[in-house]
Protein backbone atom coordinates (compact mmCIF):
# COMPACT_ATOMS: atom_id res chain seq x y z
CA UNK A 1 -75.79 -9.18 -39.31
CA UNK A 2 -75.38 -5.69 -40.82
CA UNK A 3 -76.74 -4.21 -37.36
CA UNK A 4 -74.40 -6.53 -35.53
CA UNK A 5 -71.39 -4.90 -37.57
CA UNK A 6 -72.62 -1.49 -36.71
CA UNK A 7 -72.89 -2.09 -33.29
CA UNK A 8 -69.44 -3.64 -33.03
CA UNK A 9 -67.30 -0.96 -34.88
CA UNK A 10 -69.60 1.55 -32.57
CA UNK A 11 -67.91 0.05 -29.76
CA UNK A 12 -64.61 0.17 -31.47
CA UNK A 13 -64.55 3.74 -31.91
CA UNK A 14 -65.88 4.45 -28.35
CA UNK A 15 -63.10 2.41 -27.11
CA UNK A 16 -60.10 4.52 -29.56
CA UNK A 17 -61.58 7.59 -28.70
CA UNK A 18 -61.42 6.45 -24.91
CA UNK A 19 -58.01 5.45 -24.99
CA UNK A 20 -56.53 8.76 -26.73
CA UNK A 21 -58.71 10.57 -24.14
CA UNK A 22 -57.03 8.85 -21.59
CA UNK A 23 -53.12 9.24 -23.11
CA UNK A 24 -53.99 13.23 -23.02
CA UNK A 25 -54.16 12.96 -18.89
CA UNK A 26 -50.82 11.24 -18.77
CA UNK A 27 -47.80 13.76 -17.59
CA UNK A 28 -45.09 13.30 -19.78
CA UNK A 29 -43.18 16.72 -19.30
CA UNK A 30 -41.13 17.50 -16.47
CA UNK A 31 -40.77 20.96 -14.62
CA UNK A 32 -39.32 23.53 -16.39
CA UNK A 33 -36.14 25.19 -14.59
CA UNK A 34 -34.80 28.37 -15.65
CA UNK A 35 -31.72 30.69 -14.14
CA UNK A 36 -31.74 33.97 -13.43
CA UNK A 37 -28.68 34.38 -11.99
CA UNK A 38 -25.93 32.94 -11.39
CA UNK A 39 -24.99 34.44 -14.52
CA UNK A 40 -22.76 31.84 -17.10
CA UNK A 41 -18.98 31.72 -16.17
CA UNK A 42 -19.75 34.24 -13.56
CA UNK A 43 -16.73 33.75 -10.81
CA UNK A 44 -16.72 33.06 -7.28
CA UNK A 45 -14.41 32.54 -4.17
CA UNK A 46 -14.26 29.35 -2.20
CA UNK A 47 -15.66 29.98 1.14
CA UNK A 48 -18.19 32.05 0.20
CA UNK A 49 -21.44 31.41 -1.41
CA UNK A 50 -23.80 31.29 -4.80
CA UNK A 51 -26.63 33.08 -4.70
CA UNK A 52 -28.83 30.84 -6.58
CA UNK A 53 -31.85 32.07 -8.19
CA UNK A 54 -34.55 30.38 -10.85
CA UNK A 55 -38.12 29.77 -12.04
CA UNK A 56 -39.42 26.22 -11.54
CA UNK A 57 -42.99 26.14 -12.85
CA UNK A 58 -44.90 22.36 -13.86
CA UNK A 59 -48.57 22.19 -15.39
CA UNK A 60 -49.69 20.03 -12.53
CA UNK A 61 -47.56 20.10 -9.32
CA UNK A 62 -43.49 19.92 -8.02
CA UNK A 63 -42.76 17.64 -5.66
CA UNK A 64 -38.43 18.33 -4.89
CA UNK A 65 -36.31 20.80 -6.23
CA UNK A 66 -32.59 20.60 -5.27
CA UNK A 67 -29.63 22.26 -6.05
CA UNK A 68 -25.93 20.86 -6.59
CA UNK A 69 -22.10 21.72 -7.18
CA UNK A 70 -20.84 19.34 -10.44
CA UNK A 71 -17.36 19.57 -11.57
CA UNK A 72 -16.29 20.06 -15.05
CA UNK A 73 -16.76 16.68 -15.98
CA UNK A 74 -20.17 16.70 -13.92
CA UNK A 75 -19.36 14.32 -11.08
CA UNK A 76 -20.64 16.03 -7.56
CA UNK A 77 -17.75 18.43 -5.93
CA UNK A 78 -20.06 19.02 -3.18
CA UNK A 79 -22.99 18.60 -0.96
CA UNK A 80 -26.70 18.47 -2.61
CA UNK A 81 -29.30 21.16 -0.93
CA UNK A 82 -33.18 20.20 -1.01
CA UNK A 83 -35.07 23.21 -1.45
CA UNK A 84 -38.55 23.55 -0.06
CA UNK A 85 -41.42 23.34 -2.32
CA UNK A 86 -43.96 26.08 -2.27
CA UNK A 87 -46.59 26.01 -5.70
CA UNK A 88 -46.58 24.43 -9.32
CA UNK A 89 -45.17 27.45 -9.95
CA UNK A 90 -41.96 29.19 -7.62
CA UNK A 91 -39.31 31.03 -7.40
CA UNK A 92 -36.00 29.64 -6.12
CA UNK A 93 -33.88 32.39 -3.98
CA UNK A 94 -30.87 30.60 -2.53
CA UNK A 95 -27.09 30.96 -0.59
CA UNK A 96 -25.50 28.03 -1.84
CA UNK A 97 -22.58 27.66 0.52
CA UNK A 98 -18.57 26.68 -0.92
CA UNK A 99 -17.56 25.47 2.18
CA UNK A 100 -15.48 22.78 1.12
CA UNK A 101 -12.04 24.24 1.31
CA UNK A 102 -10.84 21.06 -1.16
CA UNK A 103 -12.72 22.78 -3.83
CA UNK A 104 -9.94 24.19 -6.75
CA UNK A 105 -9.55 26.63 -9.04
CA UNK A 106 -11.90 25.99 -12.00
CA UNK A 107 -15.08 25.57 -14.39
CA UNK A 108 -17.87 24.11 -12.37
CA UNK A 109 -21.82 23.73 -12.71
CA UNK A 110 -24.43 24.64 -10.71
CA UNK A 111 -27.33 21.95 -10.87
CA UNK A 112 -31.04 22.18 -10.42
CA UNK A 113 -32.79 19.01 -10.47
CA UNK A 114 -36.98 19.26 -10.00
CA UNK A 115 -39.13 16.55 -10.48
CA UNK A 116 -43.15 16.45 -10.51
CA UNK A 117 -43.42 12.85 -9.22
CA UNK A 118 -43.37 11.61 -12.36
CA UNK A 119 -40.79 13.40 -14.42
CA UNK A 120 -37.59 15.36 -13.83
CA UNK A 121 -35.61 17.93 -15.25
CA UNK A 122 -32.46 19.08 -15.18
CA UNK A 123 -30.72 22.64 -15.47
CA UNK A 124 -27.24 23.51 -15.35
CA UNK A 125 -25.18 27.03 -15.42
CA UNK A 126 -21.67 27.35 -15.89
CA UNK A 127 -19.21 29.07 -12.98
CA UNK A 128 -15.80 29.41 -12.46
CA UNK A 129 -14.51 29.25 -8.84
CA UNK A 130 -11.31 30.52 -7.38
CA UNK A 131 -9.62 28.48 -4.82
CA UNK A 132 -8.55 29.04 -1.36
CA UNK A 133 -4.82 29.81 -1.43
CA UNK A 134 -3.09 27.17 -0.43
CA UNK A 135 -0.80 28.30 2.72
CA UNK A 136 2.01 26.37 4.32
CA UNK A 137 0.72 25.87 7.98
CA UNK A 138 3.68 23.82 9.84
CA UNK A 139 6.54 22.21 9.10
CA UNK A 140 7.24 18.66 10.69
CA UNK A 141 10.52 17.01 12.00
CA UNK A 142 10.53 13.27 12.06
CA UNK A 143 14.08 12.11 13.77
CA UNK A 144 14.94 9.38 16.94
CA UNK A 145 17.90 8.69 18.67
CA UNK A 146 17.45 4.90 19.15
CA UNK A 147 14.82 1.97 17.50
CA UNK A 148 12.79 1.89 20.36
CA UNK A 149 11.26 5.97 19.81
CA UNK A 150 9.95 7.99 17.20
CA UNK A 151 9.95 11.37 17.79
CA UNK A 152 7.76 14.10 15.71
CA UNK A 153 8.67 17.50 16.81
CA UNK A 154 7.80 21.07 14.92
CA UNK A 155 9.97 23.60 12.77
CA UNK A 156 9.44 27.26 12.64
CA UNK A 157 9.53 28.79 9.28
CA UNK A 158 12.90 30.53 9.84
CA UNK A 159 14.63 27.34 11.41
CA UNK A 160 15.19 29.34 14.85
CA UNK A 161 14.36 26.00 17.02
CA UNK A 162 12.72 22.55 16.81
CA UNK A 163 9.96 21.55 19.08
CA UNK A 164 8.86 18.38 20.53
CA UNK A 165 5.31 17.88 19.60
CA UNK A 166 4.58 13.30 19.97
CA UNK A 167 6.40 10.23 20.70
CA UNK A 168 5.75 7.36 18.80
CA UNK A 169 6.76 4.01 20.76
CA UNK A 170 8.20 1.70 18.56
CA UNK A 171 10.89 1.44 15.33
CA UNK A 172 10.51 3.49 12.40
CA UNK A 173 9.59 2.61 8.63
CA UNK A 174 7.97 5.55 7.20
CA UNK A 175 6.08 8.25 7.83
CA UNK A 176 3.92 11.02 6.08
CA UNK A 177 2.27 14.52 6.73
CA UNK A 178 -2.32 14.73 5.11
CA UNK A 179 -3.00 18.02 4.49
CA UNK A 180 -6.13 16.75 3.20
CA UNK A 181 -7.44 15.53 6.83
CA UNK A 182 -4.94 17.97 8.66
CA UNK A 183 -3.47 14.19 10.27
CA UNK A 184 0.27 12.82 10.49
CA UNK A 185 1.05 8.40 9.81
CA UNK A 186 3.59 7.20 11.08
CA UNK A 187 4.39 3.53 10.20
CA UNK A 188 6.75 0.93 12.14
CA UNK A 189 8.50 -2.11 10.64
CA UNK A 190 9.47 -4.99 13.30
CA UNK A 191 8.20 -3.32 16.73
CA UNK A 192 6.82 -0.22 15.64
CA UNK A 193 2.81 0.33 15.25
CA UNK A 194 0.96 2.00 12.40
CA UNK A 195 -0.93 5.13 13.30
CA UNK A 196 -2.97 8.02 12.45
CA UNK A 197 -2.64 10.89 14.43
CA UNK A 198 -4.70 14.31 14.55
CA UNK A 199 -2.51 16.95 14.32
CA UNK A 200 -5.06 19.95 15.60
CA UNK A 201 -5.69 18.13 18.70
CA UNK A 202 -2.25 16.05 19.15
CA UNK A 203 -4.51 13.03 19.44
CA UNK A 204 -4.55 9.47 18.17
CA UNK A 205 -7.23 8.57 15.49
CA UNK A 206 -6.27 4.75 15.23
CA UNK A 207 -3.68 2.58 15.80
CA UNK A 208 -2.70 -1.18 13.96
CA UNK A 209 -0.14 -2.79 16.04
CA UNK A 210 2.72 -4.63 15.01
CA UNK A 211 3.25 -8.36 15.98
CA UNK A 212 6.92 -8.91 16.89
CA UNK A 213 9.08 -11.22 16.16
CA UNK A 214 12.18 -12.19 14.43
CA UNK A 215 10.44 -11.01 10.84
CA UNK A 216 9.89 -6.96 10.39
CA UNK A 217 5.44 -7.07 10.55
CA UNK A 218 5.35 -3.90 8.44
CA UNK A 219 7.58 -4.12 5.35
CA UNK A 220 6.33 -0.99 2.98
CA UNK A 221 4.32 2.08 3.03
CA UNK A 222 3.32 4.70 0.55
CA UNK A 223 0.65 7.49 0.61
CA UNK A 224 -1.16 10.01 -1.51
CA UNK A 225 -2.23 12.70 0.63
CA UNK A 226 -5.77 10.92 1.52
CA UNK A 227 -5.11 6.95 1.75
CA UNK A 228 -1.87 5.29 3.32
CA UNK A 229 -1.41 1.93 1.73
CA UNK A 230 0.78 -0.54 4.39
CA UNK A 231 2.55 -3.76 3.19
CA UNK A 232 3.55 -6.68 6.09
CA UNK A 233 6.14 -9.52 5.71
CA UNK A 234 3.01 -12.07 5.51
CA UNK A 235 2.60 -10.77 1.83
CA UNK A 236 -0.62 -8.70 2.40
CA UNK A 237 -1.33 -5.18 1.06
CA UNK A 238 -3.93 -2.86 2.91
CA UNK A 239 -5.04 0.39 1.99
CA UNK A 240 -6.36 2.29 4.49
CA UNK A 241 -8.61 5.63 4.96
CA UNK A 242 -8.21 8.65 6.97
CA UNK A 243 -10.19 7.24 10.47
CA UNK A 244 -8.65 3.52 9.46
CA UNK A 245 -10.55 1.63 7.88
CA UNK A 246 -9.72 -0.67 5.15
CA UNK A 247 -10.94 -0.22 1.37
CA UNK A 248 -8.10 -1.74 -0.69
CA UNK A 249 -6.58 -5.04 -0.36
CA UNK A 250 -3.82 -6.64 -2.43
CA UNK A 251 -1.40 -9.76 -1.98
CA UNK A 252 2.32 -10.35 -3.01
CA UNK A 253 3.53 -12.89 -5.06
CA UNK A 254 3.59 -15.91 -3.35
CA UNK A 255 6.61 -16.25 -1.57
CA UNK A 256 7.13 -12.43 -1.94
CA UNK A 257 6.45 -9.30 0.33
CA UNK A 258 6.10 -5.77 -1.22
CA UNK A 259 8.33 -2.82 -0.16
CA UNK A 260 8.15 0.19 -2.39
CA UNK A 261 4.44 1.20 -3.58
CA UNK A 262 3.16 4.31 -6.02
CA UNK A 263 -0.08 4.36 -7.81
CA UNK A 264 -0.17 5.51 -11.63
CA UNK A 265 -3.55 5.80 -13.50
CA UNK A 266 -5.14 3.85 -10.57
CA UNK A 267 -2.93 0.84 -10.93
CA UNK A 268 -0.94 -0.14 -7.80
CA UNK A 269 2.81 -0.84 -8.89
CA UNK A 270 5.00 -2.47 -6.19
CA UNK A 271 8.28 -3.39 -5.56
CA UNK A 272 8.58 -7.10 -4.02
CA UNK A 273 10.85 -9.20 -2.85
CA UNK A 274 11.12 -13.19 -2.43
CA UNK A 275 11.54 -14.00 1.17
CA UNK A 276 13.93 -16.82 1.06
CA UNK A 277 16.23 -15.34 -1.90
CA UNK A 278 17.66 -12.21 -3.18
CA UNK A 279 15.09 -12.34 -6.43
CA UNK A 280 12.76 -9.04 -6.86
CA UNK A 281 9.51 -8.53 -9.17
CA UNK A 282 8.26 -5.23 -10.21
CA UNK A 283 4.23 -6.28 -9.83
CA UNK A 284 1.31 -4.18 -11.30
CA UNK A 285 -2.43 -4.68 -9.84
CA UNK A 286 -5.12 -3.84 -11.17
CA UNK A 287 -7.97 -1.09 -8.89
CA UNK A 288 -9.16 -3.85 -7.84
CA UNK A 289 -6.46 -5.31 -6.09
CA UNK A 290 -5.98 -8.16 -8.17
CA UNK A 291 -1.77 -8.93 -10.00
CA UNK A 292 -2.50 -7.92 -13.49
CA UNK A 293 1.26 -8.92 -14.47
CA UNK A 294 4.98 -8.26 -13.15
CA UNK A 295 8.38 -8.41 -14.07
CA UNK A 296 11.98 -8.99 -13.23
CA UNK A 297 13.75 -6.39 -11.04
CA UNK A 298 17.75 -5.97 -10.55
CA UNK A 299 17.34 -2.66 -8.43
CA UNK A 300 17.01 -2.17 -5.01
CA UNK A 301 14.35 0.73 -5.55
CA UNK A 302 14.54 4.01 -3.31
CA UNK A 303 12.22 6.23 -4.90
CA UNK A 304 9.02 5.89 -7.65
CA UNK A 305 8.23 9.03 -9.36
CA UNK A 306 5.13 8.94 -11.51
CA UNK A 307 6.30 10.84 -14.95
CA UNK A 308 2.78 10.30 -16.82
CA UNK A 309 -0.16 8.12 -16.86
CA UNK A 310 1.88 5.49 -18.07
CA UNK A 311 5.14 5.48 -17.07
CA UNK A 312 7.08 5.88 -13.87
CA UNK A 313 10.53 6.07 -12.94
CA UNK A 314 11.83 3.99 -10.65
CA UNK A 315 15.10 5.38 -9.02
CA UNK A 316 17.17 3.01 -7.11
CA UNK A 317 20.56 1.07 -6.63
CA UNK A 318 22.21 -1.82 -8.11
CA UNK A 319 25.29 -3.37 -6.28
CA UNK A 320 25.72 -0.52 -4.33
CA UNK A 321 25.85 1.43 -8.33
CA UNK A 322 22.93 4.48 -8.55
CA UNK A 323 20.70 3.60 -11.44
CA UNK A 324 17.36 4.99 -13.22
CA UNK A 325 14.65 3.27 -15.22
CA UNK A 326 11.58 3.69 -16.82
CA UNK A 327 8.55 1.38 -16.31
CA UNK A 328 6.40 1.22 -18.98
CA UNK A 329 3.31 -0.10 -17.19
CA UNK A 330 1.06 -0.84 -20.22
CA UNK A 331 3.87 -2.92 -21.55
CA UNK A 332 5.35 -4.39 -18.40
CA UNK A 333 9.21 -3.39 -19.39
CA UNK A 334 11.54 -1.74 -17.73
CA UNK A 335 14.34 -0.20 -19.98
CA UNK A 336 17.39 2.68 -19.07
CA UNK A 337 16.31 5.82 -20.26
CA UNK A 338 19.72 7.29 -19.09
CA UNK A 339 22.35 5.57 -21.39
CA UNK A 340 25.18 6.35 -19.56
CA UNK A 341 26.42 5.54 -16.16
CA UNK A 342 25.96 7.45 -13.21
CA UNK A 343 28.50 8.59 -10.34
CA UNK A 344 29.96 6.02 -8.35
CA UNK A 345 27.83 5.45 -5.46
CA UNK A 346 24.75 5.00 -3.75
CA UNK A 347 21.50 7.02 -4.68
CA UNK A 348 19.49 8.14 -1.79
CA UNK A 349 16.51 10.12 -2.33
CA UNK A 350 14.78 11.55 -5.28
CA UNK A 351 12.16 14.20 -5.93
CA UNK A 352 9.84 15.03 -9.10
CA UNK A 353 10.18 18.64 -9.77
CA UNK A 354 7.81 17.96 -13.14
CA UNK A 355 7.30 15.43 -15.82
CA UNK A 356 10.62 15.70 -17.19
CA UNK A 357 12.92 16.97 -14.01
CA UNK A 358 14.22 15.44 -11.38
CA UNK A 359 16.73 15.63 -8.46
CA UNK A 360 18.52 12.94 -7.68
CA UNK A 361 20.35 13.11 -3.99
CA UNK A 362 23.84 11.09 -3.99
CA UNK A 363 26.05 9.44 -1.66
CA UNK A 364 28.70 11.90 -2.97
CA UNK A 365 27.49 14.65 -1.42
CA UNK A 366 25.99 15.92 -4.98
CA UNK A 367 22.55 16.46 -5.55
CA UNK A 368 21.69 16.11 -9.46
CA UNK A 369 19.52 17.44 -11.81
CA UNK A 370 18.26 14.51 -14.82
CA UNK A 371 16.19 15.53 -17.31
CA UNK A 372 14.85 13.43 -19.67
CA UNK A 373 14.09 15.02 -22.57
CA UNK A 374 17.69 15.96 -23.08
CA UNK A 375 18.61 12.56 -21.54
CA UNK A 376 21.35 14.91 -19.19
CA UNK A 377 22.39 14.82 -16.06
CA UNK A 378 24.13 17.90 -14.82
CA UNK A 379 25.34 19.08 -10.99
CA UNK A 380 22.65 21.15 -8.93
CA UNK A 381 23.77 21.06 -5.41
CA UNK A 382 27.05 20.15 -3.96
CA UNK A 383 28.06 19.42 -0.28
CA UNK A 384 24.75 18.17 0.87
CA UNK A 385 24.22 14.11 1.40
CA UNK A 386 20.07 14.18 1.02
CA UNK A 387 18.33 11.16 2.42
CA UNK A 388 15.34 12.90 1.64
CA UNK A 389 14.52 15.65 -0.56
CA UNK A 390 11.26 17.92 -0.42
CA UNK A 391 9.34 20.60 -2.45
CA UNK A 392 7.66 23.63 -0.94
CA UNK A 393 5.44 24.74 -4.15
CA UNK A 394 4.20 27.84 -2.39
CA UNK A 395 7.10 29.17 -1.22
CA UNK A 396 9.50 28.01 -4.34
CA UNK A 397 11.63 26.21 -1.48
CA UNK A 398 13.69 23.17 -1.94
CA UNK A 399 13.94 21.16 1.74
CA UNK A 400 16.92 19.39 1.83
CA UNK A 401 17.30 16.48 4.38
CA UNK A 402 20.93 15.33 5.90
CA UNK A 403 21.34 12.48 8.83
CA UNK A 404 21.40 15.65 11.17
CA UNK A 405 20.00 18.71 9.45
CA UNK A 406 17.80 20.34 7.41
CA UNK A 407 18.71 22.82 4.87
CA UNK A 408 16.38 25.29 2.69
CA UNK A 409 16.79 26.93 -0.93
CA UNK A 410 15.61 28.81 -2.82
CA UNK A 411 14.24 26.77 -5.68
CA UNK A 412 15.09 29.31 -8.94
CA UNK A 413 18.51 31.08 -7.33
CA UNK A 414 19.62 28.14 -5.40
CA UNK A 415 20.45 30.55 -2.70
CA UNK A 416 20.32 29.55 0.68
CA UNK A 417 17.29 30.72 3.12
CA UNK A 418 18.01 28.32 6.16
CA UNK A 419 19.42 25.58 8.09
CA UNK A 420 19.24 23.81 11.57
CA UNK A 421 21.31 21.04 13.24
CA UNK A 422 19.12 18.43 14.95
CA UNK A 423 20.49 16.64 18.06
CA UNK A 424 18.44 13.63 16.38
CA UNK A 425 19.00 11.37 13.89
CA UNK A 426 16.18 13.09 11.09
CA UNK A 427 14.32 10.30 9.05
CA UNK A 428 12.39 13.36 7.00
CA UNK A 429 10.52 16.39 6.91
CA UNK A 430 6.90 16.89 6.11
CA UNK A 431 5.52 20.16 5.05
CA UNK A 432 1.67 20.68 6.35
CA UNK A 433 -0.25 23.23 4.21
CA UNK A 434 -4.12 24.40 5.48
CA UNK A 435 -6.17 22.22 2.39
């Protein structure tokens, strides 16, 4: 019995000593990265490169290296670059090109990821990049003389002459300049079609048609530089990308089709109207594209200007009376942050200028200036009846749009810089920069 015992804890111990033998073979570190250059916050220009250099060394073997642009919350900015793998032990010498000319002014990281098969490591060194300036490239005219043509022509910069550039067959609803994709949308309401249109090669990208009848088939439209978002009379909402395909979709109330749409913090807010009646609902949806809530709406809404992550203003018209409020979107209420009345007449455009200014164009002939931490509204422009109002931030120039001409300022002076008479009826102006 005693040898029996011997024999068995022999065993024991052969079988311990063969499993920690056998847990020191196991690779549990990954490759070890380290920068030589580029050096911490060292700055660069967009459009030109990184040189990337770094020591990747592993006890055993690599098996990928790559290198990556993260922005300064670490989510990818740009393209990911695998680097070829020479030894256990290299020496990483790269260009890493910035051609993304979206890229702005900022902290970003440079990321090395290697991996040994088994384990991975990660390295990252702080840089700042510079942008590309951002440089108005064209300004366009969108004007028609009847419902049955929509005309986008070209501006020069100093307003000498306006240029015919595409016809658009069909009424007009909206329209609206990417700088992003370097593309114009124009969007139709009972015969017109929605399109995208290149704008380097004068070409169409895509095209939804309209379905006539006695209805309008396209009753809203809103974009944000890189997605157009189209409402129809049959209640749907479609958001759409730059080459036209879908990637949001949304319903109206029942009963209801939407009209005015703006985004704030990701949530869709619309303006919609019942079909049958004169009764409107201010409706929130969730990312998704799902009606998180709504609420009643008296105004006929002309313009939504986002003031925060919260809260946007929603300028409009009641009973032919001009009229702001606020929509508080966590809350679902809309209330008057403007306590007193406003000139008598019709509003007809609005622009942000920043979170608390805004111009507000007037039936009148006045353009106004509300600002709502002082809760004032005071006179900015006179003699000008703006059915659309735009800002040049490069140039410091204020666009102001009449039924039959188009007037510049200067943003801080208020001086004038120029102004052309169109032979059209203009519907608005969009300002194209190069990013």
């Amino acid at each position: 019995m005693f040898n029996v015992n011997k024999i068995y804890s022999f065993i024991c111990c052969i079988v311990v000593l063969g499993l920690f033998s056998c847990k020191k073979d196991v690779d549990v570190t990954g490759p070890v990265i380290r920068f030589n250059i580029p050096l911490e916050n060292q700055t660069f220009n967009v459009n030109t490169y990184v040189n990337v250099n770094a020591t990747v060394t592993d006890e055993s073997r690599i098996s990928t290296v790559s290198v990556s642009l993260l922005d300064a919350n670490e989510n990818y900015a740009h393209i990911t670059v695998p680097v070829s793998v020479s030894s256990p032990s290299m020496t990483l010498n790269m260009n890493y090109i910035l051609d993304n000319i979206h890229l702005e002014t900022g902290f970003y990281y440079i990321k090395i990821s290697a991996s040994d098969g088994e384990n991975s490591s990660q390295k990252f060194q702080k840089i700042y990049l510079i942008a590309v300036p951002k440089v108005l490239k064209a300004i366009y005219l969108v004007s028609n003389t009847s419902s049955s043509i929509t005309n986008l022509s070209t501006l020069d910069t100093v307003f000498t002459g306006i240029t015919p550039y595409h016809a658009f067959s069909g009424d007009y609803l909206s329209s609206s300049v990417s700088s992003y994709y370097q593309q114009a949308y124009v969007c139709g309401n009972y015969t017109g079609s929605f399109t995208g249109h290149v704008l380097e090669f004068n070409s169409p990208k895509f095209t939804i048609a309209a379905v006539t009848s006695s209805n309008p088939y396209f009753t809203g439209y809103s974009n944000d530089d890189q997605n157009a978002f189209v409402a129809r009379y049959d209640g749907s909402i479609r958001g759409y990308n730059y080459s036209g395909g879908v990637f949001f979709s949304a319903n109206a109330l029942s009963g209801y089709y939407s009209k005015h749409m703006c985004f704030n913090d990701g949530y869709m807010i619309a303006e919609q109207k019942e079909i049958f009646t004169s009764n409107k609902k201010l409706v929130t949806y969730f990312p998704t594209g799902i009606a998180e809530k709504n609420c009643a709406l008296t105004q006929d809404v002309v313009a939504f200007c986002e003031k925060d992550e919260n809260n946007v203003f929603v300028f409009g018209n009641v009973g032919g009376q001009a009229t702001i409020e606020l929509f508080d979107r966590i809350n679902n209420n809309l209330w008057s942050p403007y306590p007193f009345s406003l000139a008598s007449g019709n509003l007809l455009s609005a622009l942000k200028v920043d979170s608390d200014t805004y111009l507000l164009g007037h039936s009148n002939g006045v353009i106004y200036k509300y600002q709502y931490s002082l809760s004032s509204i005071t006179t900015f422009l006179t003699g000008y009846s703006a059915v659309k109002l735009k800002y040049d931030d490069v140039q410091n120039k204020l666009y102001v749009v009449e039924a039959n001409k188009v007037t510049t300022f200067n943003m801080s002076t208020l001086g004038l810089v120029n102004s052309i008479v169109s032979a059209e009826t203009v519907l608005d102006v969009h300002l194209l920069y190069n990013r």
